[in-house]
N, C-alpha and C. Protein backbone atom coordinates (compact mmCIF):
# COMPACT_ATOMS: atom_id res chain seq x y z
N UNK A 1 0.83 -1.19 0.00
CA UNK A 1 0.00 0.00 0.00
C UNK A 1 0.87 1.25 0.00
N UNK A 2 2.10 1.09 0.54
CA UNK A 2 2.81 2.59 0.58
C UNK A 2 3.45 2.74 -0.55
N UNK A 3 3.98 1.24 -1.59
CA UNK A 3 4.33 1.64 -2.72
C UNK A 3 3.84 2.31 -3.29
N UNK A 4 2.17 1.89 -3.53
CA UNK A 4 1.06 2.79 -4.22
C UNK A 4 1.08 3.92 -3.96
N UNK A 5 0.76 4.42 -2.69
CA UNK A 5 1.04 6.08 -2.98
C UNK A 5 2.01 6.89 -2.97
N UNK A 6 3.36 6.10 -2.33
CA UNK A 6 4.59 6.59 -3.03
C UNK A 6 4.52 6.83 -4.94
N UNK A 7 3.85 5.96 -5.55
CA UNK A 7 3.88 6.06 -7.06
C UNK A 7 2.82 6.92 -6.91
N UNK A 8 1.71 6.71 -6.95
CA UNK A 8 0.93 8.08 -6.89
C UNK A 8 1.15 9.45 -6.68
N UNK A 9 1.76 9.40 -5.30
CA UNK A 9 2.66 10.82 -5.59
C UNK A 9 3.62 11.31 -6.26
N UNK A 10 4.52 10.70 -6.93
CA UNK A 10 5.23 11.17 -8.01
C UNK A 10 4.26 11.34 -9.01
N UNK A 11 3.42 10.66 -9.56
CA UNK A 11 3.15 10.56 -10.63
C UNK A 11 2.01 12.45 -10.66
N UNK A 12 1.84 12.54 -9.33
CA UNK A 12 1.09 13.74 -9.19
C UNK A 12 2.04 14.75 -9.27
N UNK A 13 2.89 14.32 -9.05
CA UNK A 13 4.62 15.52 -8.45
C UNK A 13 4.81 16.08 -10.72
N UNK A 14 4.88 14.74 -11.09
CA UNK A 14 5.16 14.57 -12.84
C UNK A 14 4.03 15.34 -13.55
N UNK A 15 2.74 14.83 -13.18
CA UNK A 15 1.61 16.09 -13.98
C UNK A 15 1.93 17.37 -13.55
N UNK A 16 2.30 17.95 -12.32
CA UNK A 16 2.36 19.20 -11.40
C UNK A 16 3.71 19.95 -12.52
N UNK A 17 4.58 19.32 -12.79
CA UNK A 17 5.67 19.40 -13.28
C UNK A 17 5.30 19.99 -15.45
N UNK A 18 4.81 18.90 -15.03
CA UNK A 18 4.09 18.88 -16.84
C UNK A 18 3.36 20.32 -16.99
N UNK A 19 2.21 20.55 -16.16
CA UNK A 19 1.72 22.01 -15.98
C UNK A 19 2.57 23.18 -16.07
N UNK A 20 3.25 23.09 -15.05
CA UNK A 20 4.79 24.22 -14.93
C UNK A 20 4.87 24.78 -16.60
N UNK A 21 5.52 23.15 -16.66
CA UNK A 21 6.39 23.51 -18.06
C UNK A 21 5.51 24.36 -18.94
N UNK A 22 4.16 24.04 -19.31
CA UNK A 22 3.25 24.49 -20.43
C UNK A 22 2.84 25.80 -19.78
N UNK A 23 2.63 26.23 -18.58
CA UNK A 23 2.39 27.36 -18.45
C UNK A 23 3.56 28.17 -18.66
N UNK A 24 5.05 28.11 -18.71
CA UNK A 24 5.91 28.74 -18.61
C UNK A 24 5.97 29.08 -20.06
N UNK A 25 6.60 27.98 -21.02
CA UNK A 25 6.31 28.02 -22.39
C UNK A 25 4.88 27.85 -23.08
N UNK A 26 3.93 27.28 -22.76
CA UNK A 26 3.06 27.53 -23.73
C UNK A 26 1.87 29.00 -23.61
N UNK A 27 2.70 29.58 -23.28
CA UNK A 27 1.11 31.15 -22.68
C UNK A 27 1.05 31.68 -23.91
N UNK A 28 0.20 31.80 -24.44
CA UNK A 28 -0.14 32.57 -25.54
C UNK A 28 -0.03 33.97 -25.17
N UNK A 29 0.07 35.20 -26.08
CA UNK A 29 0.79 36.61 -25.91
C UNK A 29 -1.02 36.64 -25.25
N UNK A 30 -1.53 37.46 -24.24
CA UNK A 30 -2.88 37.94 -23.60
C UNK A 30 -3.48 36.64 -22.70
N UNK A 31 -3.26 35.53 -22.84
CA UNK A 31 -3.60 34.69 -22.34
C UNK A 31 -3.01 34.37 -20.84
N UNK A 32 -3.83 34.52 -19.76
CA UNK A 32 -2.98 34.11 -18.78
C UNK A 32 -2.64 33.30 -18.25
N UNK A 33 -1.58 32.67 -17.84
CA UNK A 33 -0.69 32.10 -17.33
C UNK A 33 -1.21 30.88 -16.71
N UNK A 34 -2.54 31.08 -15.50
CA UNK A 34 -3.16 30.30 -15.09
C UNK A 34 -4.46 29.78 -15.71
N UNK A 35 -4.36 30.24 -16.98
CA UNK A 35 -5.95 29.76 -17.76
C UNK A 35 -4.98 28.69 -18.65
N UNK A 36 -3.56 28.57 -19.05
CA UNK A 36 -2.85 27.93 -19.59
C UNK A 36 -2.81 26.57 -18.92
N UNK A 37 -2.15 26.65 -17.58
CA UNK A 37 -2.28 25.87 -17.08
C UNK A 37 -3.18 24.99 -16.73
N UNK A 38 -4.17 25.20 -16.12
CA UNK A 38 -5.48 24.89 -15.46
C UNK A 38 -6.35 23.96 -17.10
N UNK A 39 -5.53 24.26 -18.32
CA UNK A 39 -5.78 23.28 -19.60
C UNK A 39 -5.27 22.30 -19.75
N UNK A 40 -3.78 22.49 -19.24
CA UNK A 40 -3.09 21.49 -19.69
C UNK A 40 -2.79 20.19 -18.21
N UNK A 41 -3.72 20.83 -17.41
CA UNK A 41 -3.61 19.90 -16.17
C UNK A 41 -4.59 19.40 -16.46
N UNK A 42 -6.06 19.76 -16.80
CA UNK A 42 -7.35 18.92 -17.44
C UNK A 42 -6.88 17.88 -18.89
N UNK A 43 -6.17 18.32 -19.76
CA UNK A 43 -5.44 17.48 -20.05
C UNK A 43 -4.78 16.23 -20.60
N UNK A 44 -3.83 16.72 -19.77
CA UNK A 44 -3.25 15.55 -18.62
C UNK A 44 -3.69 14.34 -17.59
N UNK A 45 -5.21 14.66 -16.78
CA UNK A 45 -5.93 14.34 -16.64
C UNK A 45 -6.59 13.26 -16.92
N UNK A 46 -7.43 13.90 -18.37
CA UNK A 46 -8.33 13.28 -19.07
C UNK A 46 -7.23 12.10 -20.15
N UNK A 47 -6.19 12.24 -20.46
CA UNK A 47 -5.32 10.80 -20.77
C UNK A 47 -5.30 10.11 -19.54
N UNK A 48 -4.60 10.12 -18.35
CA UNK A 48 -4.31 9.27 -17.33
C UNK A 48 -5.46 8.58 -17.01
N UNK A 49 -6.89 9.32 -17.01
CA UNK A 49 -8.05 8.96 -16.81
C UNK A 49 -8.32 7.92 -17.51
N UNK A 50 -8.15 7.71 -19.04
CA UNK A 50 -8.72 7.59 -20.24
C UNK A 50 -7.72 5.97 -20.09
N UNK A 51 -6.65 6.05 -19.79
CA UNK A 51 -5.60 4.87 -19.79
C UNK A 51 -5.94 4.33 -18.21
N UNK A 52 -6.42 4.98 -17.48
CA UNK A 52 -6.51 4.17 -16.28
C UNK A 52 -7.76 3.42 -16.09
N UNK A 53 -8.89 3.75 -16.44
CA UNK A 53 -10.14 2.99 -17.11
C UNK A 53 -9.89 1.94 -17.67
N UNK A 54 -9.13 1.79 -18.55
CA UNK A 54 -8.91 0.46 -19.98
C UNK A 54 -8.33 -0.04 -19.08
N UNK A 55 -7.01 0.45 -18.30
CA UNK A 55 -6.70 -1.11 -17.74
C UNK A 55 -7.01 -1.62 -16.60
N UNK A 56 -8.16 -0.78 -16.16
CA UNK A 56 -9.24 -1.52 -14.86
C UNK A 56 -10.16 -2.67 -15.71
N UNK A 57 -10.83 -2.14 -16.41
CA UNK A 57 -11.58 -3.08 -17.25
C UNK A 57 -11.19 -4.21 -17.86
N UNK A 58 -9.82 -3.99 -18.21
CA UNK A 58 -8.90 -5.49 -18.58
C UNK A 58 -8.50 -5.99 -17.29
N UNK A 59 -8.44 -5.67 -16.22
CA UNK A 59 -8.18 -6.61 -15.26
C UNK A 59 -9.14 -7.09 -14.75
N UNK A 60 -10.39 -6.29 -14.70
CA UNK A 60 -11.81 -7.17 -14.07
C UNK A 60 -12.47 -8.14 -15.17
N UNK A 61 -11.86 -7.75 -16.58
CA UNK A 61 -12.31 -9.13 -17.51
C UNK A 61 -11.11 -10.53 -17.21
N UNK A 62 -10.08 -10.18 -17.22
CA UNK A 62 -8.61 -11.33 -16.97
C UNK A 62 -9.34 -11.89 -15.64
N UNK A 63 -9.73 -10.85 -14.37
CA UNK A 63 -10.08 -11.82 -13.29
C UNK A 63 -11.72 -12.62 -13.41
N UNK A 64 -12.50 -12.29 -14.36
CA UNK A 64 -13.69 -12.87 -14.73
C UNK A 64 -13.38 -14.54 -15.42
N UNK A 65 -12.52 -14.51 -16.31
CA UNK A 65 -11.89 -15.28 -16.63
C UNK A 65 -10.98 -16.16 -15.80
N UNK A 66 -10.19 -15.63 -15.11
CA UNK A 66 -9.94 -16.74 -13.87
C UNK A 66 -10.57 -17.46 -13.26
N UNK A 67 -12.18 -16.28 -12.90
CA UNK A 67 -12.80 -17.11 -11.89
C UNK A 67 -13.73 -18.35 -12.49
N UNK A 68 -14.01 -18.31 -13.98
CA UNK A 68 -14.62 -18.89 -14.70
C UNK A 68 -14.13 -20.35 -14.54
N UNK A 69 -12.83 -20.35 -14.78
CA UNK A 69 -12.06 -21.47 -15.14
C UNK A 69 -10.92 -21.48 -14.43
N UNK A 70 -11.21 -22.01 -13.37
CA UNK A 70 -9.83 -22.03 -12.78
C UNK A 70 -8.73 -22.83 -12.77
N UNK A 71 -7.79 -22.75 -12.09
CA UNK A 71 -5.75 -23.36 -12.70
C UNK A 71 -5.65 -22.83 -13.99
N UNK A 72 -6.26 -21.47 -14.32
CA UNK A 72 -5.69 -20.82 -15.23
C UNK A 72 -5.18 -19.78 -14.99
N UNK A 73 -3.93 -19.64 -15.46
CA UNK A 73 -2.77 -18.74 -15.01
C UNK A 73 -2.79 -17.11 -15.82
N UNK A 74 -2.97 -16.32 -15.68
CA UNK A 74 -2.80 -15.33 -16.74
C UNK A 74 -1.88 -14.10 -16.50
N UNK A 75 -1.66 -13.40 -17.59
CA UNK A 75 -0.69 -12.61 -17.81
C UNK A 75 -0.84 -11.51 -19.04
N UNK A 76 -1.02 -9.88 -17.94
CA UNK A 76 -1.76 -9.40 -19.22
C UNK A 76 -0.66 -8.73 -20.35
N UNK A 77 -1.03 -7.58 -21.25
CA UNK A 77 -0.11 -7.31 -22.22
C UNK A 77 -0.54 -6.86 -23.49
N UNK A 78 -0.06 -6.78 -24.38
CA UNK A 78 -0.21 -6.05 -25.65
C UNK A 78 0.68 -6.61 -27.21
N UNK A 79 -0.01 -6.99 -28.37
CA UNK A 79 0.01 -8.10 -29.22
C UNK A 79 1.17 -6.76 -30.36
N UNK A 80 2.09 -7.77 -30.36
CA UNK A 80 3.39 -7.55 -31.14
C UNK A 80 2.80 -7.28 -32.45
N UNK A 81 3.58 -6.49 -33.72
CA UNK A 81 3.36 -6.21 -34.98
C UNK A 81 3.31 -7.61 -35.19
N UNK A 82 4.03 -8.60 -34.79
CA UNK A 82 3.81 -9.52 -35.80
C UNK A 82 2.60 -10.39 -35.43
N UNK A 83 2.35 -10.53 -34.25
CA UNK A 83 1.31 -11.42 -33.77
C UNK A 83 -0.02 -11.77 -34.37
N UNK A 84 -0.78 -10.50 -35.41
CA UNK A 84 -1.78 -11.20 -36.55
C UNK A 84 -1.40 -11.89 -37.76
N UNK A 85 -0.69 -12.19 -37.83
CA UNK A 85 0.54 -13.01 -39.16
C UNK A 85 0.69 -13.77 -38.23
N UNK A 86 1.19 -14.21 -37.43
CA UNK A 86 1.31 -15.46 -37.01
C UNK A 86 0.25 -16.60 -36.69
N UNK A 87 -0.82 -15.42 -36.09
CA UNK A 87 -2.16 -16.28 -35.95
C UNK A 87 -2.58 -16.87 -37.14
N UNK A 88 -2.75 -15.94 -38.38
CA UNK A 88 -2.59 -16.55 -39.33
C UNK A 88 -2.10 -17.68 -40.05
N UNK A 89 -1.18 -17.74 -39.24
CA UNK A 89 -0.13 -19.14 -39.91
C UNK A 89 -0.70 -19.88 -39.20
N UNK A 90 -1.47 -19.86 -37.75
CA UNK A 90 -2.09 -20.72 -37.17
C UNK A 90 -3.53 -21.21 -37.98
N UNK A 91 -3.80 -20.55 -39.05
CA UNK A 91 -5.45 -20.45 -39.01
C UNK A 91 -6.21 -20.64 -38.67
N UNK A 92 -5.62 -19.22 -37.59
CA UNK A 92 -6.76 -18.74 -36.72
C UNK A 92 -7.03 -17.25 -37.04
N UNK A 93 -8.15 -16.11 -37.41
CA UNK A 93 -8.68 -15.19 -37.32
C UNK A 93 -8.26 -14.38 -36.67
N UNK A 94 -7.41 -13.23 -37.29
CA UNK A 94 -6.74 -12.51 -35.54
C UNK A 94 -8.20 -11.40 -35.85
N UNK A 95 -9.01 -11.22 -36.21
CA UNK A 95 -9.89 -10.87 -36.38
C UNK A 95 -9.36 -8.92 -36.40
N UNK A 96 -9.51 -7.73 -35.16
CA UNK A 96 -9.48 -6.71 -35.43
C UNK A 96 -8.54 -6.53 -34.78
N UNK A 97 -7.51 -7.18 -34.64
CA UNK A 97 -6.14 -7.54 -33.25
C UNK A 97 -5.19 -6.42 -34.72
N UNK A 98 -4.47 -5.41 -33.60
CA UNK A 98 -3.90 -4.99 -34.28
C UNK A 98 -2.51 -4.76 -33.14
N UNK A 99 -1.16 -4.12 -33.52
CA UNK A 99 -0.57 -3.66 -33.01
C UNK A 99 -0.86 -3.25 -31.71
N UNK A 100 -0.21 -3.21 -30.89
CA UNK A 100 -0.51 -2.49 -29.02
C UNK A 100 -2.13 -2.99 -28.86
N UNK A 101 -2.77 -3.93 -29.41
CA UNK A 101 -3.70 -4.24 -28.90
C UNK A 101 -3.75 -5.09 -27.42
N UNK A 102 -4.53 -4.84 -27.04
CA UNK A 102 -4.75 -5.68 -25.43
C UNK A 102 -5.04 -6.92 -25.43
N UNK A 103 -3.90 -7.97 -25.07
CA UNK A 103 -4.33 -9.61 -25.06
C UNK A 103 -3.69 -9.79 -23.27
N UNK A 104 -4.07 -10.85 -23.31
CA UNK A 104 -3.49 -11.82 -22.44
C UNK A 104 -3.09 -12.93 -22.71
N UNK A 105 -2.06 -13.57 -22.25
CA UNK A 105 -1.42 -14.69 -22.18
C UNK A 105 -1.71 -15.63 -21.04
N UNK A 106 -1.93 -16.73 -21.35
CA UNK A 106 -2.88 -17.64 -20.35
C UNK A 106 -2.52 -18.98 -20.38
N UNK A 107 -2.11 -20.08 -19.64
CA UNK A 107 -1.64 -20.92 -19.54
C UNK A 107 -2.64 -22.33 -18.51
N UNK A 108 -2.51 -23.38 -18.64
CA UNK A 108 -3.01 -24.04 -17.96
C UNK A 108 -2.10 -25.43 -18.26
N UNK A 109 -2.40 -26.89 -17.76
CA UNK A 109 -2.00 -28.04 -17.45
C UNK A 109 -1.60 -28.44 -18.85
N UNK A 110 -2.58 -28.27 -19.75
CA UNK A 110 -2.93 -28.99 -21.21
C UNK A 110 -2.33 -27.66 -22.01
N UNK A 111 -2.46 -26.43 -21.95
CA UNK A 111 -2.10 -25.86 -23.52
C UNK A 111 -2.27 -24.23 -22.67
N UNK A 112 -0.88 -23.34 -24.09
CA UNK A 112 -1.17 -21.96 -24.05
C UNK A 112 -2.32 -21.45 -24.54
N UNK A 113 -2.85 -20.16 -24.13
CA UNK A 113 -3.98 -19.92 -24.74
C UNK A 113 -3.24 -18.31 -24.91
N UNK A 114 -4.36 -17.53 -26.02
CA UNK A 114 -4.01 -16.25 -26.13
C UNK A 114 -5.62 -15.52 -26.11
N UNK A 115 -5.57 -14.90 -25.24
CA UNK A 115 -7.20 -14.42 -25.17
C UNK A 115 -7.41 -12.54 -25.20
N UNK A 116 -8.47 -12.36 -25.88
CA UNK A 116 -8.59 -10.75 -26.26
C UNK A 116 -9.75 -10.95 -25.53
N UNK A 117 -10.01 -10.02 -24.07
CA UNK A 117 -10.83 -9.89 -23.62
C UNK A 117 -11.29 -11.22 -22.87
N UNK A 118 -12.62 -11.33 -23.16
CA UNK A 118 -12.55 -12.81 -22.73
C UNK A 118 -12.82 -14.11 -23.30
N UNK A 119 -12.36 -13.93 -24.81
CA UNK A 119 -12.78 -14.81 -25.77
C UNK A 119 -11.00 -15.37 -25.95
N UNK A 120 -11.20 -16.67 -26.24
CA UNK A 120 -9.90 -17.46 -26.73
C UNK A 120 -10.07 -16.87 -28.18
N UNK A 121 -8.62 -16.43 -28.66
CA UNK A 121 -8.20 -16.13 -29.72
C UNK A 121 -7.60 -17.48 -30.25
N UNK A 122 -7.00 -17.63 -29.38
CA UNK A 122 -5.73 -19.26 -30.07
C UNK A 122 -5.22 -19.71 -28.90
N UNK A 123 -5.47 -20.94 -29.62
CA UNK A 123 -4.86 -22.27 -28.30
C UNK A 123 -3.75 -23.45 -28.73
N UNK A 124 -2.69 -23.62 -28.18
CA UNK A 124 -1.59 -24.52 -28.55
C UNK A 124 -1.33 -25.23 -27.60
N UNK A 125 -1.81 -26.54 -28.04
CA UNK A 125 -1.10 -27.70 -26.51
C UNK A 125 0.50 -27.34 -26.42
N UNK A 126 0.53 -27.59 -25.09
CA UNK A 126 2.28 -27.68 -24.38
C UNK A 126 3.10 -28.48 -25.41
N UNK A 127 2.64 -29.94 -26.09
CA UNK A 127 3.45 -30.36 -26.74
C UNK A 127 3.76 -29.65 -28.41
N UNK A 128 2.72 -28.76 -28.52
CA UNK A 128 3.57 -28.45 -29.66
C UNK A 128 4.13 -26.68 -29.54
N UNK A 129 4.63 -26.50 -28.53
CA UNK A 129 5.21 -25.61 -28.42
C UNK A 129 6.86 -25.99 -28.27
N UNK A 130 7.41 -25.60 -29.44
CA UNK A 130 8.65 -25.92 -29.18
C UNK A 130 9.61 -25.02 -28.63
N UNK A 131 10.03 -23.91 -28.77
CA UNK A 131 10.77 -22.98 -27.69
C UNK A 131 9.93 -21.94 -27.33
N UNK A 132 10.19 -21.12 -25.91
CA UNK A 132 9.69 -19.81 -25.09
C UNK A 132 11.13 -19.36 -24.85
N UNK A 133 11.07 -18.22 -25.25
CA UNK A 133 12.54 -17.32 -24.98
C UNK A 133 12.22 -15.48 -24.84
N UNK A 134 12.26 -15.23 -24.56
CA UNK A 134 12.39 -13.26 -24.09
C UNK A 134 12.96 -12.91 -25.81
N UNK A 135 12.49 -11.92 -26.17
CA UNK A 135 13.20 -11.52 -27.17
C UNK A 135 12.42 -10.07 -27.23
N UNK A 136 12.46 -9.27 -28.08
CA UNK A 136 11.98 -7.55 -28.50
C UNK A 136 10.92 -7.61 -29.06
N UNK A 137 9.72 -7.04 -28.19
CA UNK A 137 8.66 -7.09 -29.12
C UNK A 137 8.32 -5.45 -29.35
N UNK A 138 7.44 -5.19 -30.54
CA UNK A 138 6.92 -3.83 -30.77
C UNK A 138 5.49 -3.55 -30.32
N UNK A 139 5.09 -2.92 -29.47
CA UNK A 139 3.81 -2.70 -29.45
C UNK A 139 3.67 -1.22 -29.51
N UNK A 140 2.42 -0.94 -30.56
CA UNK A 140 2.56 0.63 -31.05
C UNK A 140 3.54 1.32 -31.20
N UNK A 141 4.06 2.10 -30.62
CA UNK A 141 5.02 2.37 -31.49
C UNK A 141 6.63 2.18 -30.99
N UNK A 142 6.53 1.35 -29.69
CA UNK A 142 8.13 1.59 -28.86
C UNK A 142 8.62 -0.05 -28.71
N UNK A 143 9.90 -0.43 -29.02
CA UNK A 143 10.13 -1.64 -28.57
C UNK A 143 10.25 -1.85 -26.85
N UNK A 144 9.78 -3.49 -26.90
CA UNK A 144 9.97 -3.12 -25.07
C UNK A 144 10.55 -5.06 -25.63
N UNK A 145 10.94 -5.29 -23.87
CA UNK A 145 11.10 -7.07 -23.82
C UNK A 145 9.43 -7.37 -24.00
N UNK A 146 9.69 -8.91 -24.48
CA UNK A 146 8.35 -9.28 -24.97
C UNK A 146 9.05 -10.42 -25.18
N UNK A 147 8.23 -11.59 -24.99
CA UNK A 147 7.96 -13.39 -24.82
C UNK A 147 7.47 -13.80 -26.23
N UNK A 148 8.25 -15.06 -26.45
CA UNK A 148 8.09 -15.09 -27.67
C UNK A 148 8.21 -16.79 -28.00
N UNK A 149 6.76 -17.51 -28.31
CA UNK A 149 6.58 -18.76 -28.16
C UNK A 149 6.78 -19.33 -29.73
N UNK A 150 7.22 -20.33 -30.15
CA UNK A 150 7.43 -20.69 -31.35
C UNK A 150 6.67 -21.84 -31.31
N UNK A 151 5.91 -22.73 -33.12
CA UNK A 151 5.40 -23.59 -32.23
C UNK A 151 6.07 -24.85 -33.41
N UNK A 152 6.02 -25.42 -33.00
CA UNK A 152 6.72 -26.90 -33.92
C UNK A 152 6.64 -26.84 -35.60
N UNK A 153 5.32 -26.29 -36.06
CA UNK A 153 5.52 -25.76 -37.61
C UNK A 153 6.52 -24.61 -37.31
N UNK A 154 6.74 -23.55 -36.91
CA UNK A 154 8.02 -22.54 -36.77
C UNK A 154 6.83 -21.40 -37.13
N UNK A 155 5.41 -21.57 -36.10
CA UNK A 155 5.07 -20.11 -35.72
C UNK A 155 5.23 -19.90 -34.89
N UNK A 156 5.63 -18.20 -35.14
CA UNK A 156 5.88 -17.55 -33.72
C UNK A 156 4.99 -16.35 -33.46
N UNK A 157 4.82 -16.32 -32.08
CA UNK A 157 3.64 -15.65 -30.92
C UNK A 157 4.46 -14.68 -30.70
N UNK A 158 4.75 -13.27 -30.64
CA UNK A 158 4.63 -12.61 -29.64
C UNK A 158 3.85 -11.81 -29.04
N UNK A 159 4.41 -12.13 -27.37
CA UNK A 159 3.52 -10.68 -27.13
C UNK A 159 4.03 -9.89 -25.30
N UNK A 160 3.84 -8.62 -26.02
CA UNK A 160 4.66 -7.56 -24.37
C UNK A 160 3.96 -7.90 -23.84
N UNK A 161 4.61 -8.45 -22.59
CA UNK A 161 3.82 -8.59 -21.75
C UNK A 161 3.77 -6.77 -20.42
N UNK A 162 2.99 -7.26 -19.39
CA UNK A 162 3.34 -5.72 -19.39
C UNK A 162 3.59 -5.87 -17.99
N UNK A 163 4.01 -5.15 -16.80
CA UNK A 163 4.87 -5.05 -15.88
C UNK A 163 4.45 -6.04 -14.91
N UNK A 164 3.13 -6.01 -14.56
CA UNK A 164 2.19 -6.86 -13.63
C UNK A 164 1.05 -7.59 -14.33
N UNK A 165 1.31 -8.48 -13.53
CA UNK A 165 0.22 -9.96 -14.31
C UNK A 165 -0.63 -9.07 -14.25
N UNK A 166 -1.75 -8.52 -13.41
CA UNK A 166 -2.75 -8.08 -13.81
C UNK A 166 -3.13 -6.66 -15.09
N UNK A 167 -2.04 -6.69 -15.86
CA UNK A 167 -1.71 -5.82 -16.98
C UNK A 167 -1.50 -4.55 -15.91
N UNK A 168 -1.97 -3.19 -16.43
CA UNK A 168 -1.75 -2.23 -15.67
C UNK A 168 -0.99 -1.11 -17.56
N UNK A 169 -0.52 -0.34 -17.21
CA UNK A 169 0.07 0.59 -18.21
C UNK A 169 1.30 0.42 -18.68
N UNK A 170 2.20 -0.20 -17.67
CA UNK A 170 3.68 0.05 -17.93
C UNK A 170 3.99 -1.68 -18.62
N UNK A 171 5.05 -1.92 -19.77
CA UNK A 171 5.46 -2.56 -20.59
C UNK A 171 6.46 -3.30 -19.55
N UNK A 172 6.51 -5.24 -19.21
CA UNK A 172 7.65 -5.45 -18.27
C UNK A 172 9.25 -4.89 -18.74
N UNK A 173 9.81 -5.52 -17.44
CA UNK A 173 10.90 -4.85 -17.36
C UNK A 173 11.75 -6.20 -17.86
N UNK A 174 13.36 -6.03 -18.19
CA UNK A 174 13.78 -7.24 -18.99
C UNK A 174 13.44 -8.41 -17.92
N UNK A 175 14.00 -8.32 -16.78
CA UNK A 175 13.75 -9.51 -16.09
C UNK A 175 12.47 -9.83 -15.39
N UNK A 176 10.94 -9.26 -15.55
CA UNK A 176 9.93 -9.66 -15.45
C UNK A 176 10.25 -10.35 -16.90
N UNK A 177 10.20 -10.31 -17.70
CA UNK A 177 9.96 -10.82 -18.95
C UNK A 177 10.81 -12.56 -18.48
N UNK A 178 11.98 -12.39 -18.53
CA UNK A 178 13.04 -13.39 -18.08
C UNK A 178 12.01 -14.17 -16.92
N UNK A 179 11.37 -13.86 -15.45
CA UNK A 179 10.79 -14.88 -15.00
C UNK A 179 9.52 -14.86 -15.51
N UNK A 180 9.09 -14.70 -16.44
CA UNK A 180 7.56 -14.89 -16.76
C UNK A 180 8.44 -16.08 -18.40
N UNK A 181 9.44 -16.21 -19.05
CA UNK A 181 9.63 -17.03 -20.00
C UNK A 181 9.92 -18.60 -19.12
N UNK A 182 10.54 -18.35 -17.93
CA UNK A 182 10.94 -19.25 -17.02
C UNK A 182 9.81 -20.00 -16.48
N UNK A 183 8.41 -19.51 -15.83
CA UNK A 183 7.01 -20.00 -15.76
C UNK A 183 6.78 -20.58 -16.84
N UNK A 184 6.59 -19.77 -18.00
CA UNK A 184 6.18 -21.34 -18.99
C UNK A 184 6.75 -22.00 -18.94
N UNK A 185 8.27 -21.87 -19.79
CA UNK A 185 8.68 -23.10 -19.58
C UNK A 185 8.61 -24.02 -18.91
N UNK A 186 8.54 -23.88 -17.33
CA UNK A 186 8.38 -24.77 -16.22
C UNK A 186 6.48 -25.27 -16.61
N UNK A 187 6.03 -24.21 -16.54
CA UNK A 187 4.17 -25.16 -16.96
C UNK A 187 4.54 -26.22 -18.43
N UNK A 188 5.44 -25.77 -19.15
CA UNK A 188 5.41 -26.85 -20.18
C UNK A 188 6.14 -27.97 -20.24
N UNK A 189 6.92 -28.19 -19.27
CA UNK A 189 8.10 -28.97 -18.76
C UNK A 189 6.95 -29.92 -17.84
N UNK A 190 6.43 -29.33 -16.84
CA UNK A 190 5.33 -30.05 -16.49
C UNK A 190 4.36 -30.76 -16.94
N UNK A 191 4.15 -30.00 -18.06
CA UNK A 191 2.64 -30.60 -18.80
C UNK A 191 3.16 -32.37 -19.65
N UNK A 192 4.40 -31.67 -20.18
CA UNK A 192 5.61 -32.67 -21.07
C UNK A 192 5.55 -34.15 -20.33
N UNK A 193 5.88 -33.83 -18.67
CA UNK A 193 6.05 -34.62 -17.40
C UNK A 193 5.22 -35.62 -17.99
N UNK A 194 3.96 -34.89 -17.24
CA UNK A 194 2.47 -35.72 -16.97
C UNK A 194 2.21 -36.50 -18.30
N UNK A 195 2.49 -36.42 -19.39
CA UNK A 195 2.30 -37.13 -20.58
C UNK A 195 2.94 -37.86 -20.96
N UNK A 196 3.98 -37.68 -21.02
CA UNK A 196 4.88 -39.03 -20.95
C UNK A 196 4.80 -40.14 -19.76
């Protein structure tokens, strides 16, 4: 809880900051100073607002989905340039999945799943997934680390995952990425187990 509003308060300290700046440089010649500001803090605002909504709503659909079906593991995130071409190669429908779109990554005993919202997009048993490794994915427009499943024909999945399983705004960091490639592997090493 104190992390939280330790981040909260910076992040209030960073808009407060953002204001500054635009009132200092952006005042129009008659315009005053505090009618400048008092815009660009509404804003400011109305994005943080606008991004903090979407990823409440993706986490109360990811946990709807948990509760639906449970020993399912999930992990939220955002679908790599390449990730509708690959589905493709799956033929499967990436339907309106575009770049920085919102997926999750989802795992269970028997097979990966990739789900938009709360519909399965694509599903691959454990056995035909042949490597999980960390590698660079693009979502909209910035590279970040991003997980990257290949599957025995030689399609490959990616997708950013993003800092906290329950998605949230921020893109993981290299070594969230590194123990979230390490979890599958281990769920597929397992699954491998039980079948043989």
């Amino acid at each position: 809880m104190r992390a939280r509003r330790t981040s909260f308060a910076l992040r209030l300290v960073g808009v407060g900051v953002l204001v500054w700046l635009a009132w200092r440089r952006g005042a129009p010649e008659g315009v005053p100073g505090w009618v400048v500001a008092v815009v660009a803090g509404v804003l400011v605002g109305v994005v943080v607002a606008v991004a903090w909504f979407g990823a409440r709503r993706e986490r109360g659909r990811r946990s709807r989905v948990a509760v639906a079906r449970p020993g399912l593991v999930t992990h939220g995130g955002w679908a790599d340039a390449s990730l509708a071409e690959g589905l493709r190669e799956l033929e499967v429908d990436p339907g309106s999945l575009q770049t920085g779109s919102r997926v999750t990554l989802a795992w269970s005993d028997a097979q990966v799943e990739l789900l938009r919202g709360r519909s399965v997009v694509a599903a691959v048993p454990w056995d035909q997934v042949w490597t999980i490794s960390a590698t660079t994915g693009r979502a909209s427009s910035s590279s970040n680390p991003a997980v990257e499943l290949v599957t025995r024909l030689g399609v490959r999945l990616v997708i950013v995952p993003a800092r906290r399983p329950d998605g949230g705004l921020l893109p993981a960091r290299t070594s969230d990425v590194d123990a979230l490639v390490e979890r599958l592997r281990g769920a597929r090493r397992d699954a491998v187990e039980k079948g043989s």
